[in-house]
N, C-alpha and C. Protein backbone atom coordinates (compact mmCIF):
# COMPACT_ATOMS: atom_id res chain seq x y z
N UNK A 1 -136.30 139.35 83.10
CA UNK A 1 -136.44 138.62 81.85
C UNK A 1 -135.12 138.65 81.10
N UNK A 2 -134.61 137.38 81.18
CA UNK A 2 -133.78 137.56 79.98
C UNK A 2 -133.37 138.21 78.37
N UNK A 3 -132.72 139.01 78.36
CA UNK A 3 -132.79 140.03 76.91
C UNK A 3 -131.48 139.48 76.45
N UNK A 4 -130.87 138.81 74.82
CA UNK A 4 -129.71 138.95 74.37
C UNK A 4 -129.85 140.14 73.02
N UNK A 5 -128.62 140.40 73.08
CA UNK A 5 -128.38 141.47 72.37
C UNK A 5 -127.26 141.29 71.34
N UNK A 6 -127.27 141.62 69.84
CA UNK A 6 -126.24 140.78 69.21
C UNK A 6 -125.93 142.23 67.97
N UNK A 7 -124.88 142.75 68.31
CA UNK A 7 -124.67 143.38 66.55
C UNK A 7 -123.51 142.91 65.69
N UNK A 8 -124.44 143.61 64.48
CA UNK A 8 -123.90 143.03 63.51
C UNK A 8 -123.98 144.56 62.33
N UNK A 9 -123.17 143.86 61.49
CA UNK A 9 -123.04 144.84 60.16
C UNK A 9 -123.80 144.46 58.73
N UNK A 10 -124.51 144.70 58.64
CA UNK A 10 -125.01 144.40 57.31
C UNK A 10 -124.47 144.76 55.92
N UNK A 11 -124.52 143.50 55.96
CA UNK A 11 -123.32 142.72 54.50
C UNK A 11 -123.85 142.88 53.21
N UNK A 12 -123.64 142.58 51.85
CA UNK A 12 -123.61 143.14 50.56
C UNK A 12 -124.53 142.07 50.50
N UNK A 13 -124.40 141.19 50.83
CA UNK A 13 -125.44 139.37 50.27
C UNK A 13 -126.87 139.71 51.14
N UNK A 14 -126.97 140.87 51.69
CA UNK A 14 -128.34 140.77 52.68
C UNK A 14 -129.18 142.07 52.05
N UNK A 15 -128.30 142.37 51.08
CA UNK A 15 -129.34 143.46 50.07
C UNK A 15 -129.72 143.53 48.88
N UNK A 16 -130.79 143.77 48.27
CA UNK A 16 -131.63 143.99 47.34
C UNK A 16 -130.85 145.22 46.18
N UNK A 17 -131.36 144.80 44.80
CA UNK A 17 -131.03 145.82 43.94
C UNK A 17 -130.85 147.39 44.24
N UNK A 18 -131.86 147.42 45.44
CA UNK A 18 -132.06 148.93 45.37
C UNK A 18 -130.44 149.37 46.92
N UNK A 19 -130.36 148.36 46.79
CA UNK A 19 -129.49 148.54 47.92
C UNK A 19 -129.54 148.53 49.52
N UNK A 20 -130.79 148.19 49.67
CA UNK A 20 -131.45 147.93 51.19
C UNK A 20 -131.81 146.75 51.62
N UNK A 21 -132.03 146.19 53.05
CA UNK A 21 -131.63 144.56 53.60
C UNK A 21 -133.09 144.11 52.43
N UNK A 22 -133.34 142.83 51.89
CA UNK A 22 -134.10 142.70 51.09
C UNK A 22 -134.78 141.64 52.49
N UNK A 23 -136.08 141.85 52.71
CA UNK A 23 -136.29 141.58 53.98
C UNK A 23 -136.66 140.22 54.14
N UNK A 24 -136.38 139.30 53.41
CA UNK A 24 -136.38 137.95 54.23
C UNK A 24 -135.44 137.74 54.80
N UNK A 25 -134.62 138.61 54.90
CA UNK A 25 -132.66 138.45 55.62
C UNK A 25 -132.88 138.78 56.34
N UNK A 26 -134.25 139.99 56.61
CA UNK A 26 -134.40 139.94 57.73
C UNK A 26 -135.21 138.67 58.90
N UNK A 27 -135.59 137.75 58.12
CA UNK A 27 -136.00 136.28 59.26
C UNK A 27 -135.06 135.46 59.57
N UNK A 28 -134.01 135.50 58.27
CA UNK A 28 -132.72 135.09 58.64
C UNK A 28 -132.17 135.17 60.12
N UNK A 29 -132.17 136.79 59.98
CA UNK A 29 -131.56 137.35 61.24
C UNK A 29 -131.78 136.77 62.73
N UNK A 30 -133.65 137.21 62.36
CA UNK A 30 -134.08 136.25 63.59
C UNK A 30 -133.75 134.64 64.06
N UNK A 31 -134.27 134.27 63.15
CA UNK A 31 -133.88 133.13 63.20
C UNK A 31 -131.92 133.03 64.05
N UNK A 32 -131.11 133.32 63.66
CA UNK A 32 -129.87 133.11 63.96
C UNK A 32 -129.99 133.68 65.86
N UNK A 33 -130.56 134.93 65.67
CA UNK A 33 -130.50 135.41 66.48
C UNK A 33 -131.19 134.72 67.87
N UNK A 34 -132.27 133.83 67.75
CA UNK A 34 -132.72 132.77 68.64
C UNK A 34 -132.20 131.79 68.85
N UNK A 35 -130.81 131.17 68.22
CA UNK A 35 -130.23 130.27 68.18
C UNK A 35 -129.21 130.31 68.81
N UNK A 36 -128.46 131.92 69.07
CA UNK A 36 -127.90 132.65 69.58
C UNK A 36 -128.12 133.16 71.54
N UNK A 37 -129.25 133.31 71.21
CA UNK A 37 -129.63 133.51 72.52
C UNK A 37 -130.02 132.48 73.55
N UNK A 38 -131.01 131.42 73.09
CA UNK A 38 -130.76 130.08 73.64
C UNK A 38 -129.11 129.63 74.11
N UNK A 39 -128.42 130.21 73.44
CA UNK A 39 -126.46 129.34 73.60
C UNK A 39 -126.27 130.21 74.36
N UNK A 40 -126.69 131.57 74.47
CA UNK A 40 -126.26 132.48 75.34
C UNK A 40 -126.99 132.32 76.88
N UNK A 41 -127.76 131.91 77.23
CA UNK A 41 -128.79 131.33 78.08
C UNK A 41 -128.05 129.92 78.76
N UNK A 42 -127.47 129.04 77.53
CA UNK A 42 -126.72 127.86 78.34
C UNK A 42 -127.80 126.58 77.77
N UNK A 43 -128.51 126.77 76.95
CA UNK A 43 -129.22 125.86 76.17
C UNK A 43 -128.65 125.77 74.41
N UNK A 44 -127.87 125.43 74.39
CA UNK A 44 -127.04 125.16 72.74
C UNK A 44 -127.99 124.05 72.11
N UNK A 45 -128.60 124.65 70.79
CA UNK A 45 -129.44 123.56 70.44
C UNK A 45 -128.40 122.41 70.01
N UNK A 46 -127.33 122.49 69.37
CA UNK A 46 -126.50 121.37 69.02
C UNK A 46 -126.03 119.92 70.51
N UNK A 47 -125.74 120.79 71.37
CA UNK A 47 -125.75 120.36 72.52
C UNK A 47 -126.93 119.61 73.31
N UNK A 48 -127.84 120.18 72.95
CA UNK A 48 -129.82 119.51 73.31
C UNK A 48 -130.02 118.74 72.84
N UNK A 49 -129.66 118.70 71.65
CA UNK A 49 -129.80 117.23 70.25
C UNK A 49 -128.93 116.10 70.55
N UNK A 50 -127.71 116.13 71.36
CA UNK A 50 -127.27 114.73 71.41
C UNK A 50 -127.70 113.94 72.54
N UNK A 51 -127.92 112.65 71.62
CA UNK A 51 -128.91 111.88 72.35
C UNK A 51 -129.99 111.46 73.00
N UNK A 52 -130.37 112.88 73.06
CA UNK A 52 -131.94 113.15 73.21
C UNK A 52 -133.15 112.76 72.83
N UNK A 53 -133.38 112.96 71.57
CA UNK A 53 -133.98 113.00 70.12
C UNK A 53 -134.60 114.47 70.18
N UNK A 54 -134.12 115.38 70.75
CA UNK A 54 -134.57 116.74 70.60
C UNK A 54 -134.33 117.64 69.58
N UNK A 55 -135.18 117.81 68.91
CA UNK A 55 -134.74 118.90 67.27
C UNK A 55 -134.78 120.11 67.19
N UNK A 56 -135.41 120.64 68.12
CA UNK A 56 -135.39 122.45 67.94
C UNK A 56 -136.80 123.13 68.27
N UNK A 57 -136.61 124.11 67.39
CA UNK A 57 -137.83 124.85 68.10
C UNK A 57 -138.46 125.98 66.67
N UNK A 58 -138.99 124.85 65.99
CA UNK A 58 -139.34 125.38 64.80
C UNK A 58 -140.08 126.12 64.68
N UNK A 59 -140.18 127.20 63.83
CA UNK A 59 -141.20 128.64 64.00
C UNK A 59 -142.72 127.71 63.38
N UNK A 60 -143.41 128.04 63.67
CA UNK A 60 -145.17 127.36 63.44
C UNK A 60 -146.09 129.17 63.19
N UNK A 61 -145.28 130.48 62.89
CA UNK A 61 -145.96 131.77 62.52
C UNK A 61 -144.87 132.69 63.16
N UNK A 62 -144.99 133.69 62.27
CA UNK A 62 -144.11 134.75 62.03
C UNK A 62 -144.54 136.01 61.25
N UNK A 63 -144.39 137.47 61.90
CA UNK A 63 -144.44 138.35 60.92
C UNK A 63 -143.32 139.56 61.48
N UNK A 64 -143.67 140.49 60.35
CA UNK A 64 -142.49 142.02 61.16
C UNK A 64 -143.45 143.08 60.59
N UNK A 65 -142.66 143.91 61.20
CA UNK A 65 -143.23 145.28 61.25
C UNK A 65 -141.84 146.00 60.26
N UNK A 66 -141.57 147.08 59.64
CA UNK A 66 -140.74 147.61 58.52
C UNK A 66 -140.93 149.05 59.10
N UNK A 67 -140.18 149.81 59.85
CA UNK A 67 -140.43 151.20 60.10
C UNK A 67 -139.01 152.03 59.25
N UNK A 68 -138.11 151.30 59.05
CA UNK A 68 -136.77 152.22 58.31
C UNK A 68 -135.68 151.14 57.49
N UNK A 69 -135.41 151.11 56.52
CA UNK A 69 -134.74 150.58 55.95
C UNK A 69 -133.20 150.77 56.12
N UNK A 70 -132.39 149.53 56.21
CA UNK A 70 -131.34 149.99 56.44
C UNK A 70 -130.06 148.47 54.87
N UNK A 71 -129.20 149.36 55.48
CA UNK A 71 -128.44 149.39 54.16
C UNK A 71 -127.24 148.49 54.32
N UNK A 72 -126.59 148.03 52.68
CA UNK A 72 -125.35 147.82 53.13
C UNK A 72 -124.24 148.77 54.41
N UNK A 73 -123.40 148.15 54.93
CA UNK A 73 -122.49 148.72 55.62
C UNK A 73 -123.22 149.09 56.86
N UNK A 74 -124.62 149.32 57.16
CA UNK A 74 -125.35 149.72 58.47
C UNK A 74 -124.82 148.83 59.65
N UNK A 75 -124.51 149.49 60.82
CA UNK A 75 -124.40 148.45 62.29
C UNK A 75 -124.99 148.54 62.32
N UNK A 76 -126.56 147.39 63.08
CA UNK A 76 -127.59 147.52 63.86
C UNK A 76 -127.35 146.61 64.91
N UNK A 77 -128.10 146.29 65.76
CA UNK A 77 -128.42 145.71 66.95
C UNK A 77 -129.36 144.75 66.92
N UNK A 78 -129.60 143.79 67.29
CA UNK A 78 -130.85 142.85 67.35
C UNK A 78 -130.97 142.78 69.27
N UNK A 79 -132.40 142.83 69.74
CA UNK A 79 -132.68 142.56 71.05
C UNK A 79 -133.41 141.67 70.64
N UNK A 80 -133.04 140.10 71.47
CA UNK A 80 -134.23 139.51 71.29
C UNK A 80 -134.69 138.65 72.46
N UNK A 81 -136.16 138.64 72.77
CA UNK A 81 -136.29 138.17 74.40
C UNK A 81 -138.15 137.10 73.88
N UNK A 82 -137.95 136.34 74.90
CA UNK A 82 -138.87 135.33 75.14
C UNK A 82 -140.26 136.38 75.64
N UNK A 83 -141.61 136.20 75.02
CA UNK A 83 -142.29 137.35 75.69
C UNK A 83 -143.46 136.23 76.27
N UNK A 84 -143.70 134.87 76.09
CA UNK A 84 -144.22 134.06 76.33
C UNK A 84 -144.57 132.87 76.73
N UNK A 85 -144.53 132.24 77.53
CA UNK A 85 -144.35 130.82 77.39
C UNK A 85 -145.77 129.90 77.50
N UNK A 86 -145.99 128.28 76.78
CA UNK A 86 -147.09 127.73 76.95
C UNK A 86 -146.31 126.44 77.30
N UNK A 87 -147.63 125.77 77.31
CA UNK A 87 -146.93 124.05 77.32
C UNK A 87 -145.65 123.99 76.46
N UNK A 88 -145.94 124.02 75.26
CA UNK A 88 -145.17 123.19 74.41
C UNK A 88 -144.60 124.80 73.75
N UNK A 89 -144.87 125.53 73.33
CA UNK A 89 -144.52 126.70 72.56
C UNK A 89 -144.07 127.74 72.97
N UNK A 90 -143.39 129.00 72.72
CA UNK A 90 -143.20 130.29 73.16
C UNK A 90 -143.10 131.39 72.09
N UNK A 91 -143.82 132.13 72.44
CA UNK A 91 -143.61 133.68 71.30
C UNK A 91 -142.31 134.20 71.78
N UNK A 92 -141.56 135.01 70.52
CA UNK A 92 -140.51 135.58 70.82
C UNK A 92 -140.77 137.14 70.01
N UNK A 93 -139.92 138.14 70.38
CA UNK A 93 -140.12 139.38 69.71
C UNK A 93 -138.83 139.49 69.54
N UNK A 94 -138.33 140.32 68.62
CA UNK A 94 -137.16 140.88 67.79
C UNK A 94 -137.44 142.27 67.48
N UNK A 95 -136.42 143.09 68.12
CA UNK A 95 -136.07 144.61 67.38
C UNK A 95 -134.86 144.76 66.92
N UNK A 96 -134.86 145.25 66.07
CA UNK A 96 -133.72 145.05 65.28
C UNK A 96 -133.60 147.11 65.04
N UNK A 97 -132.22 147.53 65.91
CA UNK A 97 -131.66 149.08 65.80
C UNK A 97 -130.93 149.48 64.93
N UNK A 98 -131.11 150.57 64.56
CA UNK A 98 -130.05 151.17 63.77
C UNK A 98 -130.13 152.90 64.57
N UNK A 99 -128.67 152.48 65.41
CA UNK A 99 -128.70 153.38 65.88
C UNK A 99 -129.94 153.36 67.27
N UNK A 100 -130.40 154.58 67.21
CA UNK A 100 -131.14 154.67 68.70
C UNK A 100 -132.78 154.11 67.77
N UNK A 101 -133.26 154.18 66.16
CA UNK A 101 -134.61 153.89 66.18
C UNK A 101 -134.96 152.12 65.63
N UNK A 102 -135.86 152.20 65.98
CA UNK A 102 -136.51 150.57 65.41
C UNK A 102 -136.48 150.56 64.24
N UNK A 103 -136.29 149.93 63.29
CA UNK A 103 -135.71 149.59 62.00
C UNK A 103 -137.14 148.79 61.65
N UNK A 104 -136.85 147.47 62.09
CA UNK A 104 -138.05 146.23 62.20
C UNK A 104 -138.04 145.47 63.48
N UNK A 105 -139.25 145.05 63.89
CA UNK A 105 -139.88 144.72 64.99
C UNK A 105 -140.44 143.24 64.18
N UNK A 106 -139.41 141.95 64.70
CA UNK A 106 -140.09 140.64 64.09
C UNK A 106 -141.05 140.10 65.48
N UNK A 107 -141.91 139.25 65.31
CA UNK A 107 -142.39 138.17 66.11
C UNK A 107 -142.97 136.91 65.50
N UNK A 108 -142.78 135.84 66.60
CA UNK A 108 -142.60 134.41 66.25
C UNK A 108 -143.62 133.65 67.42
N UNK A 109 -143.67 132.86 66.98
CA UNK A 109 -143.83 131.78 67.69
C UNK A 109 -143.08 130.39 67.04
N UNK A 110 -142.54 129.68 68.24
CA UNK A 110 -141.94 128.14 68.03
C UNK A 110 -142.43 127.42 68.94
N UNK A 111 -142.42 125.95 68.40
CA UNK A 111 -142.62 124.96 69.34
C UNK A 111 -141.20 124.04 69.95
N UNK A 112 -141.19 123.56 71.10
CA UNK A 112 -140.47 122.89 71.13
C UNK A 112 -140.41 120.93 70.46
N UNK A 113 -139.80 120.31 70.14
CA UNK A 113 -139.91 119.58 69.37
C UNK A 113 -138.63 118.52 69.30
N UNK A 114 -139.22 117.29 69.65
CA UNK A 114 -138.74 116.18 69.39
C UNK A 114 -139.19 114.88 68.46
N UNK A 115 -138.11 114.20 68.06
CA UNK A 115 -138.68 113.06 66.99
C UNK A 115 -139.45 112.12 67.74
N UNK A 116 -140.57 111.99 66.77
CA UNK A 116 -141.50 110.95 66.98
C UNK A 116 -140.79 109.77 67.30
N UNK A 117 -141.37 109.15 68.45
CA UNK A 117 -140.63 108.31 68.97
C UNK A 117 -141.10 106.93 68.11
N UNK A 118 -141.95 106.62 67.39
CA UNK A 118 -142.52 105.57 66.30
C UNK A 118 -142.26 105.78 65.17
N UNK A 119 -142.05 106.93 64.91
CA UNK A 119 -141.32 107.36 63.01
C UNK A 119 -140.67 108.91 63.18
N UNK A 120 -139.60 108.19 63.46
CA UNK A 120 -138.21 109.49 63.18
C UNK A 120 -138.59 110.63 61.99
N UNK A 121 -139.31 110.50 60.84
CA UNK A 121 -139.35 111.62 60.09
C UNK A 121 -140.48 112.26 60.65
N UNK A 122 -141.12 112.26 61.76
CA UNK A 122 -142.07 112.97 61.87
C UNK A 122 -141.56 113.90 63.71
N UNK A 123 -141.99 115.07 64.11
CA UNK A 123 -141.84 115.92 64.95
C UNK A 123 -143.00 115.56 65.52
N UNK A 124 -142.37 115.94 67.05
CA UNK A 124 -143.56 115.98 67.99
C UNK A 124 -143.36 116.97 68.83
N UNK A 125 -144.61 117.20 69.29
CA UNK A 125 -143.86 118.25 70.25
C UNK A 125 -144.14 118.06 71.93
N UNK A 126 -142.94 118.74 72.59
CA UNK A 126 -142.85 118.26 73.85
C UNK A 126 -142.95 119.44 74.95
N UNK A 127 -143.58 119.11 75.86
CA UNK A 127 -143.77 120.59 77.08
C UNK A 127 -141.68 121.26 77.09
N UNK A 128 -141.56 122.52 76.98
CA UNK A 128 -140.74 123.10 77.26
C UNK A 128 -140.36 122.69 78.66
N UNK A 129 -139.14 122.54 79.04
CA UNK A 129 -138.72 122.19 80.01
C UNK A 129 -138.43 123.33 81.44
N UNK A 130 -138.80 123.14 82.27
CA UNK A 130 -138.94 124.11 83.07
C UNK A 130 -137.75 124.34 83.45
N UNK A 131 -136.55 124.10 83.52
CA UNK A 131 -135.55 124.51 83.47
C UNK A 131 -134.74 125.79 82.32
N UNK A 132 -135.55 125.89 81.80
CA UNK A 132 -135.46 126.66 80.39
C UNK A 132 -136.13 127.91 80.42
N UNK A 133 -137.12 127.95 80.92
CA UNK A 133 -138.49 129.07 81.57
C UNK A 133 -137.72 129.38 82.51
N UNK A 134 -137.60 128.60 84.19
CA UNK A 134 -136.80 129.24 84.89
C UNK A 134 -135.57 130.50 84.32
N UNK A 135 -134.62 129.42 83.74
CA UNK A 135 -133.99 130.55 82.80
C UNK A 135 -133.96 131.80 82.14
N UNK A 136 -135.08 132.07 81.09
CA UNK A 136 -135.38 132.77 80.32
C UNK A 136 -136.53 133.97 81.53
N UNK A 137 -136.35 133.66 82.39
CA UNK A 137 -137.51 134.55 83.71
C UNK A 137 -136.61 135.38 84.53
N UNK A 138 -135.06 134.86 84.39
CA UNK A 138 -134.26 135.67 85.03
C UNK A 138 -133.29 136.95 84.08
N UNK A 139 -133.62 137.89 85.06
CA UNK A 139 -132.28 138.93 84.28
C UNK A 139 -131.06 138.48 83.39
């Protein structure tokens, strides 16, 4: 199964008064971090979108788990790997380290998603491409 792995330092703009990540930075994270790993995989969503009409892979549910708070100046780690696939959708999980323990544990689900081919402001969604699964199935 494909795993990407991304660290980072947590910055002054990703914390709360009290001085700890104020945790919607932490969906941020995720979020980047799937956008990240797809490019790392060889699927660049910017790259998918031209000419296609392919838009992304918008989250449709999301929650986390909060086991340790971490701070300005903290390195952590994000692992984040595909734990699912359907027709059209896939769950993803996120751990996010500090150090050797789990910090927060996000999960998602997205769909894959292209413009309505009769009215551009509206999304549709389209079977994930098996070239992509293949992908995400290998080491």
């Amino acid at each position: 199964m494909f795993v990407f792995h991304q660290k980072l330092i947590v910055e002054w703009g990703d914390c709360d008064p009290a001085g700890i990540v104020f945790y919607p930075r932490y969906f941020a994270m995720f979020d980047t971090s799937t956008a990240l790993m797809f490019a790392a995989a060889g699927f660049s969503q910017q790259e998918m979108q031209r000419g296609t009409g392919f838009v992304g892979w918008p989250m449709v549910d999301t929650r986390a788990k909060f086991y340790i708070p971490s701070a300005y100046g903290d390195e952590v780690e994000i692992e984040s790997r595909v734990t699912a696939w359907r027709r059209s959708s896939f769950d993803l999980e996120h751990h996010i380290r500090r150090g050797t323990e789990i910090a927060v544990e996000g999960f998602e689900t997205r769909v894959w998603t292209y413009r309505h081919e009769h009215d551009p402001k509206r999304l549709k969604s389209q079977p994930v491409p098996a070239e992509v699964i293949a992908r995400f199935s290998q080491p």
